[in-house]
Protein backbone atom coordinates (compact mmCIF):
# COMPACT_ATOMS: atom_id res chain seq x y z
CA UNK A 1 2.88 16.63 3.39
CA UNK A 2 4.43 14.69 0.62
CA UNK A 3 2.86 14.65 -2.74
CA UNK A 4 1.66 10.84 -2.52
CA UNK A 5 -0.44 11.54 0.86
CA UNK A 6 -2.24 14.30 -0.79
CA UNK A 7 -3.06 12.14 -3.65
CA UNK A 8 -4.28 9.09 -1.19
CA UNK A 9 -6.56 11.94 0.98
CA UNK A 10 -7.57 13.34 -2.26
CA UNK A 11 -9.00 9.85 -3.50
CA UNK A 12 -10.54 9.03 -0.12
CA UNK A 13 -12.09 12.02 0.74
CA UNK A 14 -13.51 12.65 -2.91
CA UNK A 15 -15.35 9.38 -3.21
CA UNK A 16 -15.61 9.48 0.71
CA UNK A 17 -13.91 5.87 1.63
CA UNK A 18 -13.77 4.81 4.75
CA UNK A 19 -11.81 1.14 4.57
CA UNK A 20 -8.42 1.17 3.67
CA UNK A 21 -5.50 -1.05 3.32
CA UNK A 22 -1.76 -0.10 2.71
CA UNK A 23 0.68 -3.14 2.06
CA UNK A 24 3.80 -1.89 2.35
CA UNK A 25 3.88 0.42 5.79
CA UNK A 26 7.25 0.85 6.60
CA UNK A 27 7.69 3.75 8.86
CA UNK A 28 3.95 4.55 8.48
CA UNK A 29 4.77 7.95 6.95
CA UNK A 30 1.63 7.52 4.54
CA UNK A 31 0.03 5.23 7.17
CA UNK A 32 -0.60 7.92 9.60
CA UNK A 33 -1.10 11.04 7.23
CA UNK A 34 -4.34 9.34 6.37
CA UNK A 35 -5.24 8.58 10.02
CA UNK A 36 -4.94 12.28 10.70
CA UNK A 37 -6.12 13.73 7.51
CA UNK A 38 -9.46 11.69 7.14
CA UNK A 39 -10.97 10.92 10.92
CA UNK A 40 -13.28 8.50 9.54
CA UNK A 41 -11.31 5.98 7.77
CA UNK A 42 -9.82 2.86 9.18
CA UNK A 43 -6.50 1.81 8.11
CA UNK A 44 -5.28 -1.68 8.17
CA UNK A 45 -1.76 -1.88 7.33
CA UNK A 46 0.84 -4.69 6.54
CA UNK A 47 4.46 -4.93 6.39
CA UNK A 48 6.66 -8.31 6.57
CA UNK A 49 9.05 -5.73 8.17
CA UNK A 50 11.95 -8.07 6.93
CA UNK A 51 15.62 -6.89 6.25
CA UNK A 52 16.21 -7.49 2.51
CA UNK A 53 19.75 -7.64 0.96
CA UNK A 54 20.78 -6.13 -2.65
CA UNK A 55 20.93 -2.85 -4.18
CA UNK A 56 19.52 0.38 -2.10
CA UNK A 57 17.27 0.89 -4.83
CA UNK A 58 17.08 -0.58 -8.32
CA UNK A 59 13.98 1.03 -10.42
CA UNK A 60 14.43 -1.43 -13.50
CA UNK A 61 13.98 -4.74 -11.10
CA UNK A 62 11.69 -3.07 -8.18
CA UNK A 63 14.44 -4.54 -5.97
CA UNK A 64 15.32 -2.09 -2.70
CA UNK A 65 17.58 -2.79 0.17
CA UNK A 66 16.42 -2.46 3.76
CA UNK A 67 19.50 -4.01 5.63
CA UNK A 68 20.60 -1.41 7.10
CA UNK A 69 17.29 -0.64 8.34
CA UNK A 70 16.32 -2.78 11.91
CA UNK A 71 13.19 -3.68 11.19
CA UNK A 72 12.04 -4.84 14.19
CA UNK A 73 12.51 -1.55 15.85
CA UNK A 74 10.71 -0.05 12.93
CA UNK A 75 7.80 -1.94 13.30
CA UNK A 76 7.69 -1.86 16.67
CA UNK A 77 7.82 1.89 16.64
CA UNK A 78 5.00 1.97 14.29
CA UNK A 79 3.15 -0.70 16.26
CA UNK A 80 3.33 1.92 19.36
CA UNK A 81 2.41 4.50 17.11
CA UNK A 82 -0.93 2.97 16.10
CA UNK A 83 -2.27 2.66 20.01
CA UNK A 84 -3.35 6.64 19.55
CA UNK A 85 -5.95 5.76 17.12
CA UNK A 86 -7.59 2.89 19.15
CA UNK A 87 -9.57 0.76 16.76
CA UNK A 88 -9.49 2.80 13.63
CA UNK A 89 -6.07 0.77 12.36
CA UNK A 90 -4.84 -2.36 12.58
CA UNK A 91 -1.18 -3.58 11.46
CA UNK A 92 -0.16 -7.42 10.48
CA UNK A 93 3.63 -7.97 10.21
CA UNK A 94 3.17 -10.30 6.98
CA UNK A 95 3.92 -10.81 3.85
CA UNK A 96 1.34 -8.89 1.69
CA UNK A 97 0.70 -11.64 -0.58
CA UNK A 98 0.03 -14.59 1.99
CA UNK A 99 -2.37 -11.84 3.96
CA UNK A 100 -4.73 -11.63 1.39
CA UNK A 101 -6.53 -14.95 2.39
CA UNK A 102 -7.01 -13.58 5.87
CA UNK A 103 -9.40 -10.78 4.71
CA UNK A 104 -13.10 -11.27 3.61
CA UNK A 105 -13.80 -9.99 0.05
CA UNK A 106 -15.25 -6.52 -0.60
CA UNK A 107 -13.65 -5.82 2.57
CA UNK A 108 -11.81 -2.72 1.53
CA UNK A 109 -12.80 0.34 -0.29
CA UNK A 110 -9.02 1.24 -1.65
CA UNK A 111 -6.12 -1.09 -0.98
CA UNK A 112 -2.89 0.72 -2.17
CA UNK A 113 -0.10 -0.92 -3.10
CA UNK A 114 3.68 0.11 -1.79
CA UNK A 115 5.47 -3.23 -0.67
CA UNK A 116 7.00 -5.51 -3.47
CA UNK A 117 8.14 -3.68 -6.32
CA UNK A 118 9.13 -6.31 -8.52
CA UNK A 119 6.90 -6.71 -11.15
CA UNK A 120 6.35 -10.50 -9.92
CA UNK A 121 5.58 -8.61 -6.20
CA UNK A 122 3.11 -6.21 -7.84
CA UNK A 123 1.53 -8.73 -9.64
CA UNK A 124 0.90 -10.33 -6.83
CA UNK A 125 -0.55 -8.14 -4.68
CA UNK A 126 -2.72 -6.71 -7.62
CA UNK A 127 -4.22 -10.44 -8.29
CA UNK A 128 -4.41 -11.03 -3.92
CA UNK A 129 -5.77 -8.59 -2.83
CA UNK A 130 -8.08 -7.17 -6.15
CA UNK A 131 -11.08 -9.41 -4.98
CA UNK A 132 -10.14 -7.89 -1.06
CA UNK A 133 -11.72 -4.42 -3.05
CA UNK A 134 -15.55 -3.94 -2.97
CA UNK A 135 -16.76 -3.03 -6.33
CA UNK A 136 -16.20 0.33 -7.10
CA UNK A 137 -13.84 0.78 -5.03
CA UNK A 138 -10.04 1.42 -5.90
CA UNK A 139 -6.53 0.08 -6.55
CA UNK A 140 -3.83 2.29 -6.42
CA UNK A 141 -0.07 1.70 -6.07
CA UNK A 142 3.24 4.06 -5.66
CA UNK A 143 5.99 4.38 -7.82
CA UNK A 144 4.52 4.43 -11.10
CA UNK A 145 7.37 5.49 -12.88
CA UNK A 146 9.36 2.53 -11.81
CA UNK A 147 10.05 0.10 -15.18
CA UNK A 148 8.97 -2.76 -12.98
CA UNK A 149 5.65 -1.40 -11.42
CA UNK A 150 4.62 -0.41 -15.31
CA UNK A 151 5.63 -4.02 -16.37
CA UNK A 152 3.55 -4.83 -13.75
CA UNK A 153 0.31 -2.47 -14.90
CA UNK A 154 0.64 -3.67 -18.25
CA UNK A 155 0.80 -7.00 -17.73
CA UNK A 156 -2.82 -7.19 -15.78
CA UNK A 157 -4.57 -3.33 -17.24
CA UNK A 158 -5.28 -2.19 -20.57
CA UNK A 159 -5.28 1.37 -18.80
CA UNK A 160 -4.70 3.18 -15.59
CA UNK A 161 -5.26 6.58 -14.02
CA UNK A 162 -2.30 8.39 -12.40
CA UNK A 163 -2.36 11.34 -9.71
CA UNK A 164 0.77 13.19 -8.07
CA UNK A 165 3.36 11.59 -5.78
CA UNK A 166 4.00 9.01 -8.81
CA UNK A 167 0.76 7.23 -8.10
CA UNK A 168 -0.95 4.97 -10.12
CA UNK A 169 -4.86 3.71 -9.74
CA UNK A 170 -7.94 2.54 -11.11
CA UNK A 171 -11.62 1.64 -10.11
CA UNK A 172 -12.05 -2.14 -9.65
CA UNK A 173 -15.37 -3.73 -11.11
């Protein structure tokens, strides 16, 4: 199990969540380790599952490459994936952002963040989908080390926590 799984079970199961949201899904590889980890959570996960051109990875800008990824067989393999757990996940193929007004607030208890990594994408997510977070509850996002995602955490917290797998997080109030 990858380092950033643990971390997510770890949170959930220590303050014993049981509504989550991951923006950013991709081949549900963190998606479905919670699903089987933690039987009582729900998971509602989004994805715009949209090729994107540019570099395969550039940590500085948060910009990564998926076209030479099909992402509609992607998320439609994920899609099929989710029919095993019945009603304990849901997945929207949508931008993150332009989700957030979909979902009641206090909806969640963790919503973590692994779509946009541009600090402008982060940003945005953090300020969409904060209010989406019952109080108490947690923020988290992957890829901590990234220059943009810590542009991103500066810009909006005076402090954050961070766990293993390179994840960052903090309680909301």
């Amino acid at each position: 199990m990858s380092e950033r799984a643990a971390s997510l079970i770890k949170l959930v199961q220590l303050h014993k969540l049981k509504r989550m949201c991951e923006l950013g899904v991709f081949k549900g590889d963190t998606f479905f380790k919670m699903l089987d980890a933690v039987p009582t959570l729900y998971v509602c996960g989004i994805d715009a599952y949209q090729q994107i051109l540019g570099p395969k990875q550039d940590k500085e800008t948060g910009l990564a490459s998926y076209a030479d990824h099909d992402m509609s067989a992607i998320h439609a393999d994920v899609l099929m994936r989710t029919l095993k757990y019945g009603r304990r996940c849901g997945l929207l193929r949508c931008d993150t952002a332009e989700a957030a007004p979909h979902f009641p607030d206090a909806q969640f208890d963790l919503v973590f963040i692994d779509a946009d990594h541009s600090t402008e994408g982060v940003l945005r997510d953090i300020r969409a989908w904060t209010r989406k977070i019952r109080v108490g509850g947690i923020i988290c996002g992957h890829d901590a080390d990234w220059p943009s995602v810590q542009r991103a955490l500066a810009t909006e917290y005076k402090s954050h926590n961070l766990m293993p797998g390179n994840i960052w997080w903090r309680y909301v109030r």
